[in-house]
PDB file of N, CA and C in Angstrom:
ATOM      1  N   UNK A   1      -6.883  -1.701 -16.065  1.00  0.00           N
ATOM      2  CA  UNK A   1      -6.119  -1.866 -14.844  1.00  0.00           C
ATOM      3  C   UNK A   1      -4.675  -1.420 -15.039  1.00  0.00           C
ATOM      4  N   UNK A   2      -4.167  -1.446 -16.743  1.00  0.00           N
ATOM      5  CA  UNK A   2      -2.814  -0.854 -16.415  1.00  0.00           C
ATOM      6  C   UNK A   2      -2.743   0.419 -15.975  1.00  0.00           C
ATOM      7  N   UNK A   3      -3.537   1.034 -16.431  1.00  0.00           N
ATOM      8  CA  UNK A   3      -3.405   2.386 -15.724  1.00  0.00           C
ATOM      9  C   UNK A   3      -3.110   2.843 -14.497  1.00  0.00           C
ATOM     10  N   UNK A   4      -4.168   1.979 -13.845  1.00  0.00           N
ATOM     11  CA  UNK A   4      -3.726   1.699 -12.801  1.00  0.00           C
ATOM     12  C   UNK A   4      -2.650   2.173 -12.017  1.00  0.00           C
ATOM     13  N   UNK A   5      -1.896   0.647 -12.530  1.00  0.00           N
ATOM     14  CA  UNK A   5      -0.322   0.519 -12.025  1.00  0.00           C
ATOM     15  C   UNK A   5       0.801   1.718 -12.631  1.00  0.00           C
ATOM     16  N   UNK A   6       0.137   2.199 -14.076  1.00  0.00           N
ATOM     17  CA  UNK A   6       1.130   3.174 -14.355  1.00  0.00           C
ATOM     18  C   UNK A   6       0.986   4.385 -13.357  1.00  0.00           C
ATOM     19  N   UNK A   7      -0.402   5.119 -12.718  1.00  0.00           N
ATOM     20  CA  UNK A   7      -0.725   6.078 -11.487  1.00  0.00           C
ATOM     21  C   UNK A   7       0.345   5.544 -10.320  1.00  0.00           C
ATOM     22  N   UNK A   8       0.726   4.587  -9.933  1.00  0.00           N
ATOM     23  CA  UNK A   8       0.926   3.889  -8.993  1.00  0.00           C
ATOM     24  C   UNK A   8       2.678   4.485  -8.353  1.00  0.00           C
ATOM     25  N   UNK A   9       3.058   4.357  -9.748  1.00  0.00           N
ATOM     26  CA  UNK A   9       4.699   4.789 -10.317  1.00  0.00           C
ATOM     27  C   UNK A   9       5.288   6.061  -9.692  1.00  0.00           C
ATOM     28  N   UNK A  10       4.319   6.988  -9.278  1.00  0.00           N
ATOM     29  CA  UNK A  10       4.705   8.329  -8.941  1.00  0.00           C
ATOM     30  C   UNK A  10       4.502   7.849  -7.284  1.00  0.00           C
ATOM     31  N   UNK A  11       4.256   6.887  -6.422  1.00  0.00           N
ATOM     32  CA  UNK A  11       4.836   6.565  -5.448  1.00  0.00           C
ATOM     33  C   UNK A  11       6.312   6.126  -4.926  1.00  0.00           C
ATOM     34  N   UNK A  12       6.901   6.134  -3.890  1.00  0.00           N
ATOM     35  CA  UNK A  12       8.437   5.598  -3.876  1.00  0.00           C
ATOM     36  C   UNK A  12       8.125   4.219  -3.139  1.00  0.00           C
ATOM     37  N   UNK A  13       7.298   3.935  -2.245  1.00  0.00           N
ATOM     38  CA  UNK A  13       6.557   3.300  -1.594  1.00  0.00           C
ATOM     39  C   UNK A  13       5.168   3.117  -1.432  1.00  0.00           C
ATOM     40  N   UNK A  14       4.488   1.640  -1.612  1.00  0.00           N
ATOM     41  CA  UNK A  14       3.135   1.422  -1.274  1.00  0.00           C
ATOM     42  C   UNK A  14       3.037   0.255  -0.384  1.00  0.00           C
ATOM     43  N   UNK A  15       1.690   0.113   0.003  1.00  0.00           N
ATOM     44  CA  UNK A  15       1.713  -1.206   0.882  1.00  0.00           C
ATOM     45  C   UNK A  15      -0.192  -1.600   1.264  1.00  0.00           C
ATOM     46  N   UNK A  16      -0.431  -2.363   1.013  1.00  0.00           N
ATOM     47  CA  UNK A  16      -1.942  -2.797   0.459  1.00  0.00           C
ATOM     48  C   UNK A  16      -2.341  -3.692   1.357  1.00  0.00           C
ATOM     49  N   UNK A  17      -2.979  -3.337   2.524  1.00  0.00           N
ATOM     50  CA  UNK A  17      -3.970  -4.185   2.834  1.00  0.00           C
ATOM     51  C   UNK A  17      -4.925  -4.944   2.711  1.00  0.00           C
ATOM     52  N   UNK A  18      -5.202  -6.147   2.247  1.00  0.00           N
ATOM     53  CA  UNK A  18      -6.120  -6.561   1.452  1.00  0.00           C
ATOM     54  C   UNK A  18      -6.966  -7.443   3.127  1.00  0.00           C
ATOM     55  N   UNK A  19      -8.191  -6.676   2.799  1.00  0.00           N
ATOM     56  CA  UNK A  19      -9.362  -7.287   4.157  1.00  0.00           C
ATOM     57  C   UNK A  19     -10.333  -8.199   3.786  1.00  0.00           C
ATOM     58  N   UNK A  20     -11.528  -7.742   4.393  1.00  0.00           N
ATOM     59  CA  UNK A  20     -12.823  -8.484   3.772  1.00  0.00           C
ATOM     60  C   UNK A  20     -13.257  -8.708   2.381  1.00  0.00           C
ATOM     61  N   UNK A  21     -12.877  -9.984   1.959  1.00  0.00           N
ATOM     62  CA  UNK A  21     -13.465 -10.096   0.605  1.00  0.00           C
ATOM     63  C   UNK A  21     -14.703 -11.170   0.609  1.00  0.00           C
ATOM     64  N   UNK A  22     -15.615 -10.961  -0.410  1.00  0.00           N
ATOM     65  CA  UNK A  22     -16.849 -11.681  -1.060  1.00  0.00           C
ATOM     66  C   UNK A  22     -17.255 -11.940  -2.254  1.00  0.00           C
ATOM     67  N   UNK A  23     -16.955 -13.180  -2.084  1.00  0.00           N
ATOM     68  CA  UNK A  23     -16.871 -13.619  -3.602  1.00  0.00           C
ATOM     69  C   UNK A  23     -18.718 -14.663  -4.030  1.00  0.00           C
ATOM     70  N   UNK A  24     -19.145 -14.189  -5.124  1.00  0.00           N
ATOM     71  CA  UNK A  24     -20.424 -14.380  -5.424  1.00  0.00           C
ATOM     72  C   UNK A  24     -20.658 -15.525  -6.755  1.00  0.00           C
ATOM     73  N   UNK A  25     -20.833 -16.540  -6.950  1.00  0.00           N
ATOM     74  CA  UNK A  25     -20.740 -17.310  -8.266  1.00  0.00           C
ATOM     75  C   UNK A  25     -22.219 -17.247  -8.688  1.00  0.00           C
ATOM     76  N   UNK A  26     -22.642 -16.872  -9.745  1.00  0.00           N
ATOM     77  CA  UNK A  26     -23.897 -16.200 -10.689  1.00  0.00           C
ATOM     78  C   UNK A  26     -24.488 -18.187 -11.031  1.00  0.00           C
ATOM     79  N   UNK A  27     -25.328 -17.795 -10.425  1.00  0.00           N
ATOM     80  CA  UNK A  27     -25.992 -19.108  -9.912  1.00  0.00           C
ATOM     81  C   UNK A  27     -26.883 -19.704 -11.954  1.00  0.00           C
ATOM     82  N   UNK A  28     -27.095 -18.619 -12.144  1.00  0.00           N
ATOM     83  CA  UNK A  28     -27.706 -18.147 -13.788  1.00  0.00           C
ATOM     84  C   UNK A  28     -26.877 -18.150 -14.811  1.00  0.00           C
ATOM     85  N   UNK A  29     -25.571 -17.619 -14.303  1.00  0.00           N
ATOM     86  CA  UNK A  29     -24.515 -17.933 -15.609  1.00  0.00           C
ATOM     87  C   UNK A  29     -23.185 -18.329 -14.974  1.00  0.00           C
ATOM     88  N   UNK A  30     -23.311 -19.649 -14.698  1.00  0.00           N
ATOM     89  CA  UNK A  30     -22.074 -20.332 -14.523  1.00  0.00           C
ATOM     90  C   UNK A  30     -20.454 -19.953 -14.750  1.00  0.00           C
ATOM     91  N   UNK A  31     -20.347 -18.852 -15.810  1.00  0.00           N
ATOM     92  CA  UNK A  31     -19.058 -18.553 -16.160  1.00  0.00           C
ATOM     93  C   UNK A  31     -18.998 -17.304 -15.785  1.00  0.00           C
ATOM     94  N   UNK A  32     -19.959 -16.621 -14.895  1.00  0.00           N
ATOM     95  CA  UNK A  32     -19.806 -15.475 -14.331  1.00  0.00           C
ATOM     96  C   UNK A  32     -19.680 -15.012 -13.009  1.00  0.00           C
ATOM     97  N   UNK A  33     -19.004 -14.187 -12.288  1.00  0.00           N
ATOM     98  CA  UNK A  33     -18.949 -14.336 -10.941  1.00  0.00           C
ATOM     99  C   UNK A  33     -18.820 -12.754 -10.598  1.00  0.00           C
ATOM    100  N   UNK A  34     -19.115 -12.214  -9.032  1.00  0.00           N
ATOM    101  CA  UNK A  34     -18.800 -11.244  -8.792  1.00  0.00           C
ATOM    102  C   UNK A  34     -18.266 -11.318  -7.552  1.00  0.00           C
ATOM    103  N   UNK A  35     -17.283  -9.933  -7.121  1.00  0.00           N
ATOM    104  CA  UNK A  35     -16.687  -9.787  -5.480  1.00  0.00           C
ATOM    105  C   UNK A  35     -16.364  -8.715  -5.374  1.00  0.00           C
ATOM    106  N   UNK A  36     -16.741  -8.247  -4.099  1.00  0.00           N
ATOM    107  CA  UNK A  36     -16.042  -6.909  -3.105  1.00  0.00           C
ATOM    108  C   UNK A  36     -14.825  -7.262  -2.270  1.00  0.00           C
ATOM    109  N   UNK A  37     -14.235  -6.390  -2.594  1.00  0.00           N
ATOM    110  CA  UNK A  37     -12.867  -6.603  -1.753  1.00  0.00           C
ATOM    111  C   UNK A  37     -12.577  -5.208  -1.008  1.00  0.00           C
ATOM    112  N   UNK A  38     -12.625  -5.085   0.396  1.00  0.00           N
ATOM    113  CA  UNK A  38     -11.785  -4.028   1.054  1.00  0.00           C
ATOM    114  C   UNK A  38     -10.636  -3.964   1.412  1.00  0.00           C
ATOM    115  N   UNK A  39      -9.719  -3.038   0.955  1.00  0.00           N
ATOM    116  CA  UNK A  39      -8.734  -2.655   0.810  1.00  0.00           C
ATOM    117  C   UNK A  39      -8.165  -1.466   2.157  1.00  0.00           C
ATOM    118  N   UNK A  40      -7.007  -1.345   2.744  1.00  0.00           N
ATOM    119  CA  UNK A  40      -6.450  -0.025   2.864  1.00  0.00           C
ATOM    120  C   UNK A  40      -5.089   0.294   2.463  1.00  0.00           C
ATOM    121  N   UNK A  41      -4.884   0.993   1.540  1.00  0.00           N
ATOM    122  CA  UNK A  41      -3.236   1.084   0.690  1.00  0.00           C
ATOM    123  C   UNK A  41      -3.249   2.517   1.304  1.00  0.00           C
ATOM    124  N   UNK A  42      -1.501   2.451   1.236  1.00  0.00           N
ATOM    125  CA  UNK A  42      -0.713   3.272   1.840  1.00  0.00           C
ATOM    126  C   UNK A  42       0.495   3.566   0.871  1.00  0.00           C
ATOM    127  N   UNK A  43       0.131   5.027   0.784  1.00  0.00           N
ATOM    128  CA  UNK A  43       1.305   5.439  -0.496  1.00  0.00           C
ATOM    129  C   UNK A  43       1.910   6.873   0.035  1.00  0.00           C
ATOM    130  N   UNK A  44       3.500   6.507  -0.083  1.00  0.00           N
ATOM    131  CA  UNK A  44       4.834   7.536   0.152  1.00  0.00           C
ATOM    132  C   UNK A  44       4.756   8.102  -0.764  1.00  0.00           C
ATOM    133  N   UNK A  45       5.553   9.405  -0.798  1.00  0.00           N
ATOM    134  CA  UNK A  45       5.628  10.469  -1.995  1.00  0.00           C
ATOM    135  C   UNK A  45       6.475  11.687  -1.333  1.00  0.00           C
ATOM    136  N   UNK A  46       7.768  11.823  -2.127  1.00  0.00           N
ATOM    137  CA  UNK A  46       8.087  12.918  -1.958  1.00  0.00           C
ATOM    138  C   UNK A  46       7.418  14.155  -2.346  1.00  0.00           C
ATOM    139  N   UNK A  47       6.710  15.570  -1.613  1.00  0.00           N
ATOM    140  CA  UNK A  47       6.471  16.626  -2.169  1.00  0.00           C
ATOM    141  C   UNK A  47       7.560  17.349  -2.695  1.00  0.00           C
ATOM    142  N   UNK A  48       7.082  18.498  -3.228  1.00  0.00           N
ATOM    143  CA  UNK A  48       8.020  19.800  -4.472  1.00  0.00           C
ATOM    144  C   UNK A  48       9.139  19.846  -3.372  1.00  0.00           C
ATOM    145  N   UNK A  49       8.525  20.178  -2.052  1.00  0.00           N
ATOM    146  CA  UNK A  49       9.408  21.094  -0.985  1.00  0.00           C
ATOM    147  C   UNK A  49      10.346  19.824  -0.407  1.00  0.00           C
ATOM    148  N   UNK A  50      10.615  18.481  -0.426  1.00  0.00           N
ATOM    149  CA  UNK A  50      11.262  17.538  -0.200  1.00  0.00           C
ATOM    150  C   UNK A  50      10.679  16.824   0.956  1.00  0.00           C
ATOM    151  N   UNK A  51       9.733  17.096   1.528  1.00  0.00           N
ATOM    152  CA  UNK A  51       9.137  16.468   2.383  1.00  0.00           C
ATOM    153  C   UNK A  51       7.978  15.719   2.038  1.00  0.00           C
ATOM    154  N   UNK A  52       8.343  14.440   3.235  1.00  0.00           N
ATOM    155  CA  UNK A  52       7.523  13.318   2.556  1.00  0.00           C
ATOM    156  C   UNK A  52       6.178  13.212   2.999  1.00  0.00           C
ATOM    157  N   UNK A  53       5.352  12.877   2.348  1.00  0.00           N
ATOM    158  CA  UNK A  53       4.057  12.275   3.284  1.00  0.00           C
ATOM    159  C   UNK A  53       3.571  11.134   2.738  1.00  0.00           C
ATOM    160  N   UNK A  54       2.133  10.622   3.768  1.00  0.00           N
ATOM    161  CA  UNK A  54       1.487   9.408   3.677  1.00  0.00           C
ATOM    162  C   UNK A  54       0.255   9.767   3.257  1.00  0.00           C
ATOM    163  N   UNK A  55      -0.348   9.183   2.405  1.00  0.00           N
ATOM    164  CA  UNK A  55      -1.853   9.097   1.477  1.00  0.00           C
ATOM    165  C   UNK A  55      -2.524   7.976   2.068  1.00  0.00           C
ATOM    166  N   UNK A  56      -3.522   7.423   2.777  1.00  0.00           N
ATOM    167  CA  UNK A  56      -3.696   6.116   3.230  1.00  0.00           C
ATOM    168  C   UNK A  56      -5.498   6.106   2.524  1.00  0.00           C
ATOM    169  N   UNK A  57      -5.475   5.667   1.809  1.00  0.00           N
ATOM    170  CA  UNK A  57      -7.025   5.601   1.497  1.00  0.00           C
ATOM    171  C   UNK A  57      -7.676   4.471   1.654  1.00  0.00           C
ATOM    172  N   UNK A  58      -8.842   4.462   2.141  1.00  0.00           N
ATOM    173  CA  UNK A  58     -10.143   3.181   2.417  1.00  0.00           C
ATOM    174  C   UNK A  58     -10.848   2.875   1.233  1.00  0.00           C
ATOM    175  N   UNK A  59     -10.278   1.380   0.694  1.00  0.00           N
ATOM    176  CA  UNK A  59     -10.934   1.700  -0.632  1.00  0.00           C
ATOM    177  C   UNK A  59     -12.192   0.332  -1.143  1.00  0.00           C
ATOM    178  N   UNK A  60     -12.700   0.386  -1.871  1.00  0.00           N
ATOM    179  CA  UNK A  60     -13.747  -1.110  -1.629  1.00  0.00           C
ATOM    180  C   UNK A  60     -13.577  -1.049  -3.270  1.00  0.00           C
ATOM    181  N   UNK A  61     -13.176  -2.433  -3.506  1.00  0.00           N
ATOM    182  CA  UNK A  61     -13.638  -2.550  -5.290  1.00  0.00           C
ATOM    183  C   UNK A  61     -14.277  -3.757  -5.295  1.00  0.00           C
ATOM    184  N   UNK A  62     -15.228  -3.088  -6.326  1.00  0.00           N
ATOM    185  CA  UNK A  62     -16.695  -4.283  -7.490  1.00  0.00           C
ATOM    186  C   UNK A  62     -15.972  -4.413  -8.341  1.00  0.00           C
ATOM    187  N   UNK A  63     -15.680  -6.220  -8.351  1.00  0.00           N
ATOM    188  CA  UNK A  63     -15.451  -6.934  -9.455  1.00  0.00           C
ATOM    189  C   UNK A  63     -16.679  -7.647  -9.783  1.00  0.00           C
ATOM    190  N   UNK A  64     -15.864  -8.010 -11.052  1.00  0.00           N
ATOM    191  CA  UNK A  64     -17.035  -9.006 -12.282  1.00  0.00           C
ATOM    192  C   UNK A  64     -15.862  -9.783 -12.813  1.00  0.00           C
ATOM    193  N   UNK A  65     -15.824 -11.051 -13.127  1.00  0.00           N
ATOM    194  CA  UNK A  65     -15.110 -12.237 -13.162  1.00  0.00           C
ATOM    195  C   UNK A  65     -15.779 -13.122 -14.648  1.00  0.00           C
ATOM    196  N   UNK A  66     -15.407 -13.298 -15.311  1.00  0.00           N
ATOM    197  CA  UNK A  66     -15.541 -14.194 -16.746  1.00  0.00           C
ATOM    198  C   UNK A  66     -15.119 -15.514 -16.915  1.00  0.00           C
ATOM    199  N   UNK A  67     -15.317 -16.999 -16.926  1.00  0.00           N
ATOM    200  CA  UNK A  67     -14.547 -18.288 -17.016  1.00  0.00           C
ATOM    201  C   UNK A  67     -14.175 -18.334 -18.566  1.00  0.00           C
ATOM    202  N   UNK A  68     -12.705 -18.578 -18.295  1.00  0.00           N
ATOM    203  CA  UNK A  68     -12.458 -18.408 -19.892  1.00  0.00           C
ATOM    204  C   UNK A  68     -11.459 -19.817 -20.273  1.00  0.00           C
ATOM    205  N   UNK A  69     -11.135 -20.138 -21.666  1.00  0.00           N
ATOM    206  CA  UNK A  69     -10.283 -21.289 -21.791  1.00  0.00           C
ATOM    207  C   UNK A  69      -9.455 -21.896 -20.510  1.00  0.00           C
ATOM    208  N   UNK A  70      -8.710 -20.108 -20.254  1.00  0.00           N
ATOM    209  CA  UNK A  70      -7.234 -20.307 -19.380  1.00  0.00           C
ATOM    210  C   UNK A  70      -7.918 -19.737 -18.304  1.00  0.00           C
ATOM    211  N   UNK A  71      -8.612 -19.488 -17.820  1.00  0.00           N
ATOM    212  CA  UNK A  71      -9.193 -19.852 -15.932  1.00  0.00           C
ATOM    213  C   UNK A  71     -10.152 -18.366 -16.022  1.00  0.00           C
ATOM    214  N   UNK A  72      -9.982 -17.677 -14.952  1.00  0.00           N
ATOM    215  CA  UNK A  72     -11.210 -16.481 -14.269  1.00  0.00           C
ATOM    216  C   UNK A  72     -10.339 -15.637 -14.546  1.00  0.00           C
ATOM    217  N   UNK A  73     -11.067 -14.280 -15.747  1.00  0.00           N
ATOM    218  CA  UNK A  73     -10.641 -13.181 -16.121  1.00  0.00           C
ATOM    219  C   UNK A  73     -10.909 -11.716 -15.307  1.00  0.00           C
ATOM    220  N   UNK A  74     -10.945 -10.907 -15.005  1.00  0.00           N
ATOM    221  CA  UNK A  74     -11.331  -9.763 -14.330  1.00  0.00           C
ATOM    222  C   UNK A  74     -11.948  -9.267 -15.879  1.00  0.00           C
ATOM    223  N   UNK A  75     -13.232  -9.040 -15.824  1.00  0.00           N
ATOM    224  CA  UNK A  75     -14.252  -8.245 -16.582  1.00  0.00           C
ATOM    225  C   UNK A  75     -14.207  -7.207 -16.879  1.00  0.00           C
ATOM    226  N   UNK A  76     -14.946  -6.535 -14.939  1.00  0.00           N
ATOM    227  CA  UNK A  76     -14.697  -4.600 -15.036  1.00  0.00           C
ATOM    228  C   UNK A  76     -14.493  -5.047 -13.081  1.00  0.00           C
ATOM    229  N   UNK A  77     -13.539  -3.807 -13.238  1.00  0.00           N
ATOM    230  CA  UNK A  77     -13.094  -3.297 -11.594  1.00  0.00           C
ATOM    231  C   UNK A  77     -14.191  -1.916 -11.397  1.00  0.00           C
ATOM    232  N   UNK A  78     -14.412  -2.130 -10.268  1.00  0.00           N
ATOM    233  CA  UNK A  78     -14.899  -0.365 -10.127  1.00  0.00           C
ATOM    234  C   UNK A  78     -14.065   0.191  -8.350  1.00  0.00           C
ATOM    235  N   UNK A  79     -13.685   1.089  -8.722  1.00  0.00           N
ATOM    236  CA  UNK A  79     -12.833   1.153  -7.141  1.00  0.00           C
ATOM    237  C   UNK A  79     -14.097   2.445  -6.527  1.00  0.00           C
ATOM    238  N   UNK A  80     -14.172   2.298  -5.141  1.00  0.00           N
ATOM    239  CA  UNK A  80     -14.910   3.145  -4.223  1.00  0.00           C
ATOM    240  C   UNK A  80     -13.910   3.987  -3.235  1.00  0.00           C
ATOM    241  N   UNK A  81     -13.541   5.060  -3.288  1.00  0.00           N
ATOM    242  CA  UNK A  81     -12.670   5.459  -2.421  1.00  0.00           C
ATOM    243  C   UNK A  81     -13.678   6.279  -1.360  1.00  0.00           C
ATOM    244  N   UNK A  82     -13.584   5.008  -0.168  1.00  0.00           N
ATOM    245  CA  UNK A  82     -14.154   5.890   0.939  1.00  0.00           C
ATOM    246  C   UNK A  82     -13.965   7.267   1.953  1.00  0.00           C
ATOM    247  N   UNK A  83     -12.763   6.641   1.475  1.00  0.00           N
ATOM    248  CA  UNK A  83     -12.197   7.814   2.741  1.00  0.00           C
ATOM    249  C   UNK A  83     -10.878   7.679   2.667  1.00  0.00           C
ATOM    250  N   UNK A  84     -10.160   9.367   2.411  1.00  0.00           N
ATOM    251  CA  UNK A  84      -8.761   9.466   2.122  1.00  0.00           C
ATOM    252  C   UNK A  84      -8.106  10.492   2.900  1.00  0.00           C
ATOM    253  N   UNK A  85      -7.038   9.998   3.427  1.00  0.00           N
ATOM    254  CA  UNK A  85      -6.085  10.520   4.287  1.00  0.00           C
ATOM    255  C   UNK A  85      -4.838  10.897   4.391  1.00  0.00           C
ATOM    256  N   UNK A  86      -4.408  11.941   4.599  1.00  0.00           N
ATOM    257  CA  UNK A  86      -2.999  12.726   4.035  1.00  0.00           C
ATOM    258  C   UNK A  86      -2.521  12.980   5.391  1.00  0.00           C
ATOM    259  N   UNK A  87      -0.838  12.982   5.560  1.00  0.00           N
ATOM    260  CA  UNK A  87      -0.314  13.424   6.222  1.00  0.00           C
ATOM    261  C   UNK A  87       0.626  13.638   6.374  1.00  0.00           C
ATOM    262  N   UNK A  88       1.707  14.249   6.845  1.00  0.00           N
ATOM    263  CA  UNK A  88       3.100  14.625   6.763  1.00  0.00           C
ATOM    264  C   UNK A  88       3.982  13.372   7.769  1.00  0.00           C
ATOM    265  N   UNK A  89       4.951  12.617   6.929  1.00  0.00           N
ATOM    266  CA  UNK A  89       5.844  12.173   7.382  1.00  0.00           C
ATOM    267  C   UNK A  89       7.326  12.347   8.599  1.00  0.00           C
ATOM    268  N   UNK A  90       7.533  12.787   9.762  1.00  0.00           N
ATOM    269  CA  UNK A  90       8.615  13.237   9.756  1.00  0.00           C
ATOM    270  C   UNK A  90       9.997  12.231   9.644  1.00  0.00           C
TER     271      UNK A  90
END
């Protein structure tokens, strides 16, 4: 996930919608859990030529969740990018 946030850096601005989430507790292994979360983030960026635009992507991530000493770990993320959208700022 740091990576993540280090990709993130070459924005000047973001802003994250966080929607429908579902969260699943593993009825079989008690210390395991899973959830979908839909997302729509919105990321600024200056281009080469100085003009700005908007990236807005539809995104859905599969988590997996671990119970550990110190509480619920994130396992593995998997992100789904449904649908991505570009456009010029004026």
């Amino acid at each position: 996930m740091l990576a993540t946030f280090e990709a993130l850096k070459q924005y000047e601005k973001t802003f994250h919608f966080i929607g429908q989430v579902q969260i699943a507790l593993d009825s079989e292994k008690p210390r395991q859990a899973s959830a979908y979360v839909y997302t729509i983030a919105h990321h600024v960026i200056t281009k080469e030529n100085g003009e700005k635009s908007l990236m807005i992507a539809y995104l859905r991530y599969d988590d997996s969740f671990e119970k550990t000493e110190s509480g619920w770990k994130f396992k593995h993320r998997e992100l789904h990018a449904d649908v991505i959208e570009n456009r010029d700022l004026k």
